[in-house]
Protein backbone atom coordinates (compact mmCIF):
# COMPACT_ATOMS: atom_id res chain seq x y z
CA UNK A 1 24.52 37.24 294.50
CA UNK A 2 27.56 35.49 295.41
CA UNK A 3 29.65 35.70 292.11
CA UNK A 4 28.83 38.28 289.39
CA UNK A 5 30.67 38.49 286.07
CA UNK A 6 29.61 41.38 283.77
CA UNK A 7 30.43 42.21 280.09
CA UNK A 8 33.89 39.71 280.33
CA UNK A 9 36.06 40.06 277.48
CA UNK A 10 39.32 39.12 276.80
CA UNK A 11 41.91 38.59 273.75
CA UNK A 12 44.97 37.32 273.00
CA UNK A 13 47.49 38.56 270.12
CA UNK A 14 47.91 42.04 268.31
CA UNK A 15 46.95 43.21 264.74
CA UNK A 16 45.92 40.56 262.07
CA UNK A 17 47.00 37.78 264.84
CA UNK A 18 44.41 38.82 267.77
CA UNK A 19 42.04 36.63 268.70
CA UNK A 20 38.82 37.33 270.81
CA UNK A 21 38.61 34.41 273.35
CA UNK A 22 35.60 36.01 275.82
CA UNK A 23 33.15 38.43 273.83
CA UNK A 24 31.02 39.72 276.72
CA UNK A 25 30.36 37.31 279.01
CA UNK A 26 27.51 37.60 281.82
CA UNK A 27 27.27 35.02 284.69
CA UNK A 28 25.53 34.81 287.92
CA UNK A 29 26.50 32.35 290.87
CA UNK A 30 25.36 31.56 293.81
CA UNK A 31 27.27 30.36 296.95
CA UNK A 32 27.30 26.35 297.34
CA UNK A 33 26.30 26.03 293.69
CA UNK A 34 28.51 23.07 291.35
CA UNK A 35 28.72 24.78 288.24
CA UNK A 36 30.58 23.30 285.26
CA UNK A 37 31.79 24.99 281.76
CA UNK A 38 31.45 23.42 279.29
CA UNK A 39 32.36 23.28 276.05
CA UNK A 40 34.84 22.66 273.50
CA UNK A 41 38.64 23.20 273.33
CA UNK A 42 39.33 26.94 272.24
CA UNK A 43 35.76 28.06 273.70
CA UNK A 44 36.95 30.32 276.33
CA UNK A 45 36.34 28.06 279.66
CA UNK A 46 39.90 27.76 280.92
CA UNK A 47 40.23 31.35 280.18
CA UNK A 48 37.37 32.59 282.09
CA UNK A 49 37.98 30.10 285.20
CA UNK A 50 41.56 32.30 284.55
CA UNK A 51 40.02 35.24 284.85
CA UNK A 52 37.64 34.57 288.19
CA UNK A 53 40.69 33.07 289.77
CA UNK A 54 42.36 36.48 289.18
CA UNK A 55 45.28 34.58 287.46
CA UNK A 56 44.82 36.54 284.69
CA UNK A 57 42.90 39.62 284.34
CA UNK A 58 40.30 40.98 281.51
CA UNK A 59 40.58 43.76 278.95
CA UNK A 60 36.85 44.54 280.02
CA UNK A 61 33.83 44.00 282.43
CA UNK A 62 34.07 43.33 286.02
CA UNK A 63 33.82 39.87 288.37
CA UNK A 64 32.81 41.05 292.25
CA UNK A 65 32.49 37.79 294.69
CA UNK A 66 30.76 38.82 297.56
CA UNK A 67 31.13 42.53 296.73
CA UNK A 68 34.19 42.61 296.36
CA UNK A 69 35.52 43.42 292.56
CA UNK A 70 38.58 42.32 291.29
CA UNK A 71 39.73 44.93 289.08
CA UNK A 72 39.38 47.35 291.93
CA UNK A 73 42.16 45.35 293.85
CA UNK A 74 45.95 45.88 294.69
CA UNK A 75 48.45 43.56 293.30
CA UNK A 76 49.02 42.29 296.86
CA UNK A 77 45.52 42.62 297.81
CA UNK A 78 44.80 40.35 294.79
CA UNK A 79 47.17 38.06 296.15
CA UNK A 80 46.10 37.79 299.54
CA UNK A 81 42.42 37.09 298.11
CA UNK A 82 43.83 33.93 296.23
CA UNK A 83 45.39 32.57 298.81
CA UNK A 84 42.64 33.39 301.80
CA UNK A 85 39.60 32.64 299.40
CA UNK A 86 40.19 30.31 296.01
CA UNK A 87 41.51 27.06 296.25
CA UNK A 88 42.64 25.50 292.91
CA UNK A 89 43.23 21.82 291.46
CA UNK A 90 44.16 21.66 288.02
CA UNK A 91 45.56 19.01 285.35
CA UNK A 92 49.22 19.49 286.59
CA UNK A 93 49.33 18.53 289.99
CA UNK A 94 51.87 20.84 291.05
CA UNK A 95 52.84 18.87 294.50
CA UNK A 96 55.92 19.06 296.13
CA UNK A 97 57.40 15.49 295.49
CA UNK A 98 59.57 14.84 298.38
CA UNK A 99 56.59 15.34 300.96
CA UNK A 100 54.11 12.98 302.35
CA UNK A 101 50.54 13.18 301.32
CA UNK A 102 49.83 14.52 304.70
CA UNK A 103 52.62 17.30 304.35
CA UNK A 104 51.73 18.56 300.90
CA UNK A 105 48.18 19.17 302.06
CA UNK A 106 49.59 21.04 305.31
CA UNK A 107 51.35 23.33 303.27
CA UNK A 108 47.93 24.40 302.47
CA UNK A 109 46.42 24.62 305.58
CA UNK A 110 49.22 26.73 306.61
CA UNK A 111 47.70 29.40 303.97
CA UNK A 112 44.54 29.99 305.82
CA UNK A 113 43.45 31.27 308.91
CA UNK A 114 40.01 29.01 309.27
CA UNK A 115 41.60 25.13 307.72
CA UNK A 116 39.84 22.32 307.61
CA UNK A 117 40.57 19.67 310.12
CA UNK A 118 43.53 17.75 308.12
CA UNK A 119 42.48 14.13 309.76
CA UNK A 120 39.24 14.31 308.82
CA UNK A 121 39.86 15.86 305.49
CA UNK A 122 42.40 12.60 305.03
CA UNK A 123 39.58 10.01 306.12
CA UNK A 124 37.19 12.21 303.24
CA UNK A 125 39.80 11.26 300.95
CA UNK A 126 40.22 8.01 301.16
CA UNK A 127 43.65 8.97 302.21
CA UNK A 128 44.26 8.89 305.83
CA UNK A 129 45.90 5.41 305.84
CA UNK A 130 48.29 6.16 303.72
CA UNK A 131 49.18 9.72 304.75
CA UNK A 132 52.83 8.87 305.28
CA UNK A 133 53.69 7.79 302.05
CA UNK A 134 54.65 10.26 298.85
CA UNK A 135 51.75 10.90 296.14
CA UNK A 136 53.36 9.54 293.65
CA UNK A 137 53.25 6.13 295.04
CA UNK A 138 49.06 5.90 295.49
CA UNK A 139 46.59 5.16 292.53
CA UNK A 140 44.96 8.88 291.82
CA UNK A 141 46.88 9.56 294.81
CA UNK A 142 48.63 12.49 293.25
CA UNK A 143 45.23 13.79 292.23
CA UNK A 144 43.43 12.96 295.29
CA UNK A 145 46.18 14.81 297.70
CA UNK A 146 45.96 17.77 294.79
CA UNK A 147 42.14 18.01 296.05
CA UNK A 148 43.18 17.37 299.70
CA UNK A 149 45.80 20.72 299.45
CA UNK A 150 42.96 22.95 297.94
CA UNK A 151 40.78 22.28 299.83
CA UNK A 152 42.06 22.15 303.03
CA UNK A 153 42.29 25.49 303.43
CA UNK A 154 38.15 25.33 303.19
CA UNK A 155 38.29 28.23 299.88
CA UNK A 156 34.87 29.95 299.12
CA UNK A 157 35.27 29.19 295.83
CA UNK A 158 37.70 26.09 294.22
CA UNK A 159 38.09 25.92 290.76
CA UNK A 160 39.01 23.17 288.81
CA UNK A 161 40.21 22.88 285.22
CA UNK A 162 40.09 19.45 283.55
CA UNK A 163 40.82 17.65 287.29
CA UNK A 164 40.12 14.27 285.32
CA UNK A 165 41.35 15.56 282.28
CA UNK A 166 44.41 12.84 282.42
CA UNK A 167 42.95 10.33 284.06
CA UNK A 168 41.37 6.65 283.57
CA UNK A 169 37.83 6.58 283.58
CA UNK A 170 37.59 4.45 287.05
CA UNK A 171 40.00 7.10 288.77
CA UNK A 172 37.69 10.00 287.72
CA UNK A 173 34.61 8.86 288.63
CA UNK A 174 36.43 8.66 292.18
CA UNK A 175 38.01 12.10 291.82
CA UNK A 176 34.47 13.95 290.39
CA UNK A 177 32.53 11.71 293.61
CA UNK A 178 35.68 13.23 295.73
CA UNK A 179 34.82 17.25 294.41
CA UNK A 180 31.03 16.00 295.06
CA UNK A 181 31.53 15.29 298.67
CA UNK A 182 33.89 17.99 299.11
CA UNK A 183 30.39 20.05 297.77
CA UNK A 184 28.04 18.63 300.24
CA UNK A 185 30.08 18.58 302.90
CA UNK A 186 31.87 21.49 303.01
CA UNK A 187 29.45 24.25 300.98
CA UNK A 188 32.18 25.31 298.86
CA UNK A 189 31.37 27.25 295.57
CA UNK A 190 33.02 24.62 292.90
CA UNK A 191 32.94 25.90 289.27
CA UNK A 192 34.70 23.23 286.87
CA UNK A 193 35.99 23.16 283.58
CA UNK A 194 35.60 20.19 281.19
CA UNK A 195 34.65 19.02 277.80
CA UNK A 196 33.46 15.48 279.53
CA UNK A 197 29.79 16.11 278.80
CA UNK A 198 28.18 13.74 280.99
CA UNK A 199 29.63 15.70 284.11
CA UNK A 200 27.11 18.55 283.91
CA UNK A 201 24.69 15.80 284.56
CA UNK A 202 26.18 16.01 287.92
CA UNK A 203 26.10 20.13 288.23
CA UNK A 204 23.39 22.33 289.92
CA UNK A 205 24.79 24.73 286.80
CA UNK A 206 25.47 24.22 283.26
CA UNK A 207 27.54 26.79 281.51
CA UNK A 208 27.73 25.96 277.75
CA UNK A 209 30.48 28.22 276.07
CA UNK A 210 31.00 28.01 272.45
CA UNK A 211 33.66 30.91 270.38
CA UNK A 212 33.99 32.82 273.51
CA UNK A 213 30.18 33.15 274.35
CA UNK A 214 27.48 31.84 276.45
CA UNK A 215 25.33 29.65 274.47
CA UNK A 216 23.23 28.03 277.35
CA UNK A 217 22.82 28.81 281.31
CA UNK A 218 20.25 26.74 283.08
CA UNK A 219 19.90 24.45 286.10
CA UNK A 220 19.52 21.07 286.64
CA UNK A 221 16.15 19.76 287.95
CA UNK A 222 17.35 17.03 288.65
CA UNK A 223 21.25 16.19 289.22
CA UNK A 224 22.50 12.95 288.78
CA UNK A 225 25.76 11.20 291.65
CA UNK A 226 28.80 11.52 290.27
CA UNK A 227 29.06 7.26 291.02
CA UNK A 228 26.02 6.91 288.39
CA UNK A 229 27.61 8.73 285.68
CA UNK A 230 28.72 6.99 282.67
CA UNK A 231 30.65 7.97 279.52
């Protein structure tokens, strides 16, 4: 198995103020799979995506992705595996605003020693004619060149929390189409964070979380394009 987490937990807060956000959480999956968490705010998902992404680490269980398990990892080790393995696009964009599309996403093939081919990651994104201009001046372009810097570093696994979280419901259907391609094309591992139901439609996994547990894990039979989704 590609991605094992066993017996998660995790709180937040001492004494009468601690709060259990993961209460034992078991998860298998496999490499290549979409799989989206869902469920509402306060359930645990951002946490957990947290905790696989080694941002943040749990009080107990274990997460080992390709054999490899976190806890058992140096500080710098830990930080080598982000940046060689994970890629990451969440609701804060977090580019650097005084460079080009192209440039923002070249600072992260410069953190990988296998990148993806930046022109034809650009023409994937819809983005390659306007590579010379800064994010902020594109429609989704922020969000689009957010994708473009995670994934050009071609991560086994890129998370996502909310990527359409802020966004119009035209611009997402472009950005979830976007991680779908990015899927196909590519083979990455995506798991993705949302409380946008009609996304798992578009999953090969739904992870249903509800007070810090696992309330459903199945696959879909049948997945629906991102394009056909509606909300």
């Amino acid at each position: 198995m590609f991605l094992e987490i066993r017996g998660i937990k995790k709180s937040f807060g001492t004494g009468d103020s601690r709060v259990n956000v993961l209460k034992g959480l078991d998860l298998d999956i496999e490499k290549g799979e979409f799989c989206v968490l869902l469920g509402p705010s306060g359930s645990g998902k951002s946490t957990l995506l947290n905790i696989i992404g080694g941002i943040d680490g749990a009080d107990e269980g274990s997460i080992t992705i390709e054999g490899e398990r976190l806890e058992d990892m140096t500080e710098k080790k830990l930080s080598l595996y982000r940046r060689k393995h994970l890629g990451y696009i969440f609701q804060m964009y977090n580019l650097i605003p005084n460079l080009t599309v192209r440039e923002n996403i070249e600072v992260g093939a410069y953190l990988s020693d296998h990148p993806l081919d930046v022109d034809e990651l650009l023409h994937t994104l819809g983005l390659y004619e306007h590579q010379k201009k800064l994010p902020n001046q594109l429609s989704g372009g922020q969000q689009r060149t957010a994708i473009g810097r995670a994934i050009v570093k071609n991560p086994d696994i890129l998370l996502c929390d909310e990527p359409t979280g802020a966004l119009d419901y035209h611009t997402s259907k472009e950005i979830l189409k976007l991680i779908e391609t990015v899927n196909q094309r590519y083979g990455n591992t995506i798991i993705m964070v949302t409380h946008n139901d009609a996304i798992k439609d578009m999953a090969d996994r739904v992870v249903k979380l509800r007070d810090g547990m696992i309330r459903k894990n199945y696959r879909n039979e049948v997945k629906i394009p991102a394009i056909n989704l509606e909300w």
